[in-house]
N, C-alpha and C. Protein backbone atom coordinates (compact mmCIF):
# COMPACT_ATOMS: atom_id res chain seq x y z
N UNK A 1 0.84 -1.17 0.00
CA UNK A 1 0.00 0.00 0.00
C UNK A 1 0.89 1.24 0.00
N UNK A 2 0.96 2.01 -0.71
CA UNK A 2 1.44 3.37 -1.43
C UNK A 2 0.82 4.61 -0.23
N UNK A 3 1.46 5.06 0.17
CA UNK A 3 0.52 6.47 1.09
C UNK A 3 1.50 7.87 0.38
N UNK A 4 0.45 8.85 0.73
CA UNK A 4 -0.03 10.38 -0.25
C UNK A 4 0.96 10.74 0.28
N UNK A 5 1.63 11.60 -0.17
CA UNK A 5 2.52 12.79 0.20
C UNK A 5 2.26 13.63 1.59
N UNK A 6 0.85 13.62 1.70
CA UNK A 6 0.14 13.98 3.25
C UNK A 6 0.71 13.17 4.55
N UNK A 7 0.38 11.80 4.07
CA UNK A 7 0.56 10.77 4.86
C UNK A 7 2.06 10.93 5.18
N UNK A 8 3.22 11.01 4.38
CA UNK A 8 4.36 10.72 4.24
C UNK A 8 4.94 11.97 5.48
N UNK A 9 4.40 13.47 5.08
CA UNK A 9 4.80 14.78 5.43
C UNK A 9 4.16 14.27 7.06
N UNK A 10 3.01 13.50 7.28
CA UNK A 10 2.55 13.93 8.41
C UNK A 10 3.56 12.73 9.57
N UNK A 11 4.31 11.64 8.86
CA UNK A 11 5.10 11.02 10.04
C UNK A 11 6.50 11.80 9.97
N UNK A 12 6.95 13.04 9.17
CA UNK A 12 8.10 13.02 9.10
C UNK A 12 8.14 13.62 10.35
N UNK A 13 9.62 13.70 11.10
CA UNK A 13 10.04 14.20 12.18
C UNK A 13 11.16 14.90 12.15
N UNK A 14 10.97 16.32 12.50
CA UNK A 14 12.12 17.19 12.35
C UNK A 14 12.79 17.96 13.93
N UNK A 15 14.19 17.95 14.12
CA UNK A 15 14.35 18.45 15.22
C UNK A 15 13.80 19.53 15.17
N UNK A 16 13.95 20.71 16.75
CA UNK A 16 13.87 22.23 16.45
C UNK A 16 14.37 22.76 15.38
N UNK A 17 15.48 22.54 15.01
CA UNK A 17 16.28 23.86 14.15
C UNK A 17 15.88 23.42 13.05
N UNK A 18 15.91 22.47 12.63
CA UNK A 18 15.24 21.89 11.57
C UNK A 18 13.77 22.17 10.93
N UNK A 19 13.11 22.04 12.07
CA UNK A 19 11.99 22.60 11.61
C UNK A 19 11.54 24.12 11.72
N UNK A 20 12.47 24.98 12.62
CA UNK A 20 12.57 26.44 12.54
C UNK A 20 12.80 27.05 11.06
N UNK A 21 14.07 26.07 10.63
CA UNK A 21 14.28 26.44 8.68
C UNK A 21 12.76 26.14 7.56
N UNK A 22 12.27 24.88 7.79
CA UNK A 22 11.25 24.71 7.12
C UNK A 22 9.99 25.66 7.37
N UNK A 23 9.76 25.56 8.30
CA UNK A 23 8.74 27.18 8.37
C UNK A 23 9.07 28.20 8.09
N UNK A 24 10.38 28.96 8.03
CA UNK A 24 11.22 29.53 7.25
C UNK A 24 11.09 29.92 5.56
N UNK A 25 11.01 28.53 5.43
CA UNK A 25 11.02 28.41 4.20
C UNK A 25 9.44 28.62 3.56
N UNK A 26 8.50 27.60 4.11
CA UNK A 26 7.24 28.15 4.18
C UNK A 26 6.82 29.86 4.04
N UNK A 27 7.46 30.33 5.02
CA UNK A 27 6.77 31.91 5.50
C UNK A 27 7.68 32.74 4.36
N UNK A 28 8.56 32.51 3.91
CA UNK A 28 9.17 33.70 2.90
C UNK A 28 9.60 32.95 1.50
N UNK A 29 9.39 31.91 1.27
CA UNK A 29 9.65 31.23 0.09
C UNK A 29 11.17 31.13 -0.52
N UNK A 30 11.64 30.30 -1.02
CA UNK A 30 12.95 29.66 -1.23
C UNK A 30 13.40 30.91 -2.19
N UNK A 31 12.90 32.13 -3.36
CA UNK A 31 13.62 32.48 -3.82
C UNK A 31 13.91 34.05 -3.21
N UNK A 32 13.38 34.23 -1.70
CA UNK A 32 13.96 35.72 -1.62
C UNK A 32 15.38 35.68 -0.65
N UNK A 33 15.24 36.88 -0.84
CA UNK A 33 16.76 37.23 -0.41
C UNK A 33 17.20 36.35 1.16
N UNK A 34 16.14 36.73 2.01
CA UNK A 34 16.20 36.39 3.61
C UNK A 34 16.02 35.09 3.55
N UNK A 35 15.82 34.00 2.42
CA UNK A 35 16.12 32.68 2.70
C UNK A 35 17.61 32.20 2.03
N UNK A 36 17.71 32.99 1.30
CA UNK A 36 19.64 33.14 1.15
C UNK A 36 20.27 33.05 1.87
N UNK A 37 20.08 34.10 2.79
CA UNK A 37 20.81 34.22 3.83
C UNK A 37 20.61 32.97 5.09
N UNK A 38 19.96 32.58 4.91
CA UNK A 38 19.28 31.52 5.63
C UNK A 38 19.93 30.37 5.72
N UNK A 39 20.11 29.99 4.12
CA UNK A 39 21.15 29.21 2.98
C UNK A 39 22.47 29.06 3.76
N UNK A 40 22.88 30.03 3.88
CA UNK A 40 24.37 30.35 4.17
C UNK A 40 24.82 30.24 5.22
N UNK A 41 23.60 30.43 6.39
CA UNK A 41 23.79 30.52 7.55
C UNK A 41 23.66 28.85 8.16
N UNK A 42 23.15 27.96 7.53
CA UNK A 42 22.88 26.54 8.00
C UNK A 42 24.82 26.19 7.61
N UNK A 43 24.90 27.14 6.96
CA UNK A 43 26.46 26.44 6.51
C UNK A 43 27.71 26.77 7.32
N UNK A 44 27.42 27.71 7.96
CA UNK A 44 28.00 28.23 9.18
C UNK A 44 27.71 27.75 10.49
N UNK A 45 26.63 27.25 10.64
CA UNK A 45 26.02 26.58 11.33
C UNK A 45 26.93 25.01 11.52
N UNK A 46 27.00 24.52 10.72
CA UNK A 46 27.35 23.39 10.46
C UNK A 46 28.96 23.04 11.21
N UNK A 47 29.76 24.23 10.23
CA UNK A 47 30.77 24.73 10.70
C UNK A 47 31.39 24.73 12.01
N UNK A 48 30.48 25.51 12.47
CA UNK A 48 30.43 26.00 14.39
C UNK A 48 30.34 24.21 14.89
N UNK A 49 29.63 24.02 14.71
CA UNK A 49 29.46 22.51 15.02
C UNK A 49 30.76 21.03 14.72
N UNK A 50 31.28 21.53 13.80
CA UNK A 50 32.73 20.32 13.55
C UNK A 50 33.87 21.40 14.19
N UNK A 51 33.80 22.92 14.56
CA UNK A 51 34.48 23.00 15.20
C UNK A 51 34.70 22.71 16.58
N UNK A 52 33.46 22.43 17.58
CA UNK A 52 33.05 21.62 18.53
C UNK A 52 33.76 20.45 18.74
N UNK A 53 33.05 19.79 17.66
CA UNK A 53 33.82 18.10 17.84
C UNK A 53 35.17 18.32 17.50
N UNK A 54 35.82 18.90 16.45
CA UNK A 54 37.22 18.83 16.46
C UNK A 54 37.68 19.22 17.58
N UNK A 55 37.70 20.33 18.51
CA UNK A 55 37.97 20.48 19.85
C UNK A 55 37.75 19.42 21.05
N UNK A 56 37.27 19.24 20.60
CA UNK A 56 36.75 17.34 21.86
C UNK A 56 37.98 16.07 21.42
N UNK A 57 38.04 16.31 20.43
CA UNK A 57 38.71 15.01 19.68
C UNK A 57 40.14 15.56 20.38
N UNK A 58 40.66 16.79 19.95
CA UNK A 58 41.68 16.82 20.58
C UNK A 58 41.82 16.88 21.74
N UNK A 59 40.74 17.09 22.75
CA UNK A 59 40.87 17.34 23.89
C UNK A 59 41.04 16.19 24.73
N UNK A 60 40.26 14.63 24.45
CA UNK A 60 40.53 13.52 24.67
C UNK A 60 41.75 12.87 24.18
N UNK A 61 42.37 13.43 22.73
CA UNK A 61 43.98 12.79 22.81
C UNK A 61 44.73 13.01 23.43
N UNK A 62 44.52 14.87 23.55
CA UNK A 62 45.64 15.26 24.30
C UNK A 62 45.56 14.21 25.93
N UNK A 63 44.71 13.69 26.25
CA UNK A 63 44.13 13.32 27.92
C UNK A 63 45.32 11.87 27.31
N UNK A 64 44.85 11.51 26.33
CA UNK A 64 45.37 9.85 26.46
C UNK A 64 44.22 8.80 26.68
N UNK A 65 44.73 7.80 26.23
CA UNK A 65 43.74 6.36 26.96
C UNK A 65 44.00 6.76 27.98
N UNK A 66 42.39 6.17 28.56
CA UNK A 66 42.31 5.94 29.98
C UNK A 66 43.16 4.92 30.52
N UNK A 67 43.52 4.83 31.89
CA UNK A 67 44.36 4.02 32.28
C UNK A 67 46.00 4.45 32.16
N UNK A 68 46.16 4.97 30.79
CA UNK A 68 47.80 5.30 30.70
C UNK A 68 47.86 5.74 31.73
N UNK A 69 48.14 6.28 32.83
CA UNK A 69 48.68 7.17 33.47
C UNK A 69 48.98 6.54 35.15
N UNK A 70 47.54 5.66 34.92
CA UNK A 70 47.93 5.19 36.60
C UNK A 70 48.56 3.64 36.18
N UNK A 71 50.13 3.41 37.42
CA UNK A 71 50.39 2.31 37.19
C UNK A 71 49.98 2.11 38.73
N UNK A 72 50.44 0.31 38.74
CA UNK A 72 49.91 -0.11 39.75
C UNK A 72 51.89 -0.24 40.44
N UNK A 73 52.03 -0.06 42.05
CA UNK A 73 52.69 0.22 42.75
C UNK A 73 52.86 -0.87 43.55
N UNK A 74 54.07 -1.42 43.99
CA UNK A 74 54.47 -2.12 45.30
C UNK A 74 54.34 -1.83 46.14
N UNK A 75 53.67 -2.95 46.87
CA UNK A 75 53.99 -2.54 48.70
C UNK A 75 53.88 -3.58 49.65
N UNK A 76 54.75 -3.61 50.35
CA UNK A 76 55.00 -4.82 50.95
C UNK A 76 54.54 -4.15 52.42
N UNK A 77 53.83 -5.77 52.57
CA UNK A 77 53.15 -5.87 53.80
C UNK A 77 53.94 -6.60 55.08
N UNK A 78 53.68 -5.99 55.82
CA UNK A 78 54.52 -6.86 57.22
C UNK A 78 53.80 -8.01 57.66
């Protein structure tokens, strides 16, 4: 069984920001200027975001595996 474009639109699921752009897009239409900018800004967006994780990534190498650091120690018992 085949379902309508209705059907399809009405299970899709969009985060916030996600769906902040699509109403967006709705309310001023894909060819004016302020969804250009809009355009450009998901791309910066994006950006800001792998600069995040690239900062994490290094921030856990610089740390090391866990474990490197503690060894285990002698001690003699009486």
């Amino acid at each position: 069984m085949t379902k309508t474009k209705s059907e399809e639109k009405a299970h899709t699921v969009l985060c916030p920001v996600g769906r902040f752009f699509a109403d967006l897009e709705k309310a001023s239409g894909k060819d004016s200027a302020f969804f250009e900018h809009m355009k450009k800004s998901r791309v910066e967006f994006l950006k800001g975001i792998r600069s995040l994780v690239d900062e994490r990534i290094e921030a856990i190498e610089k740390k090391g595996a866990p474990g490197d650091k503690r060894k285990a120690t002698r001690v003699q018992v009486e």
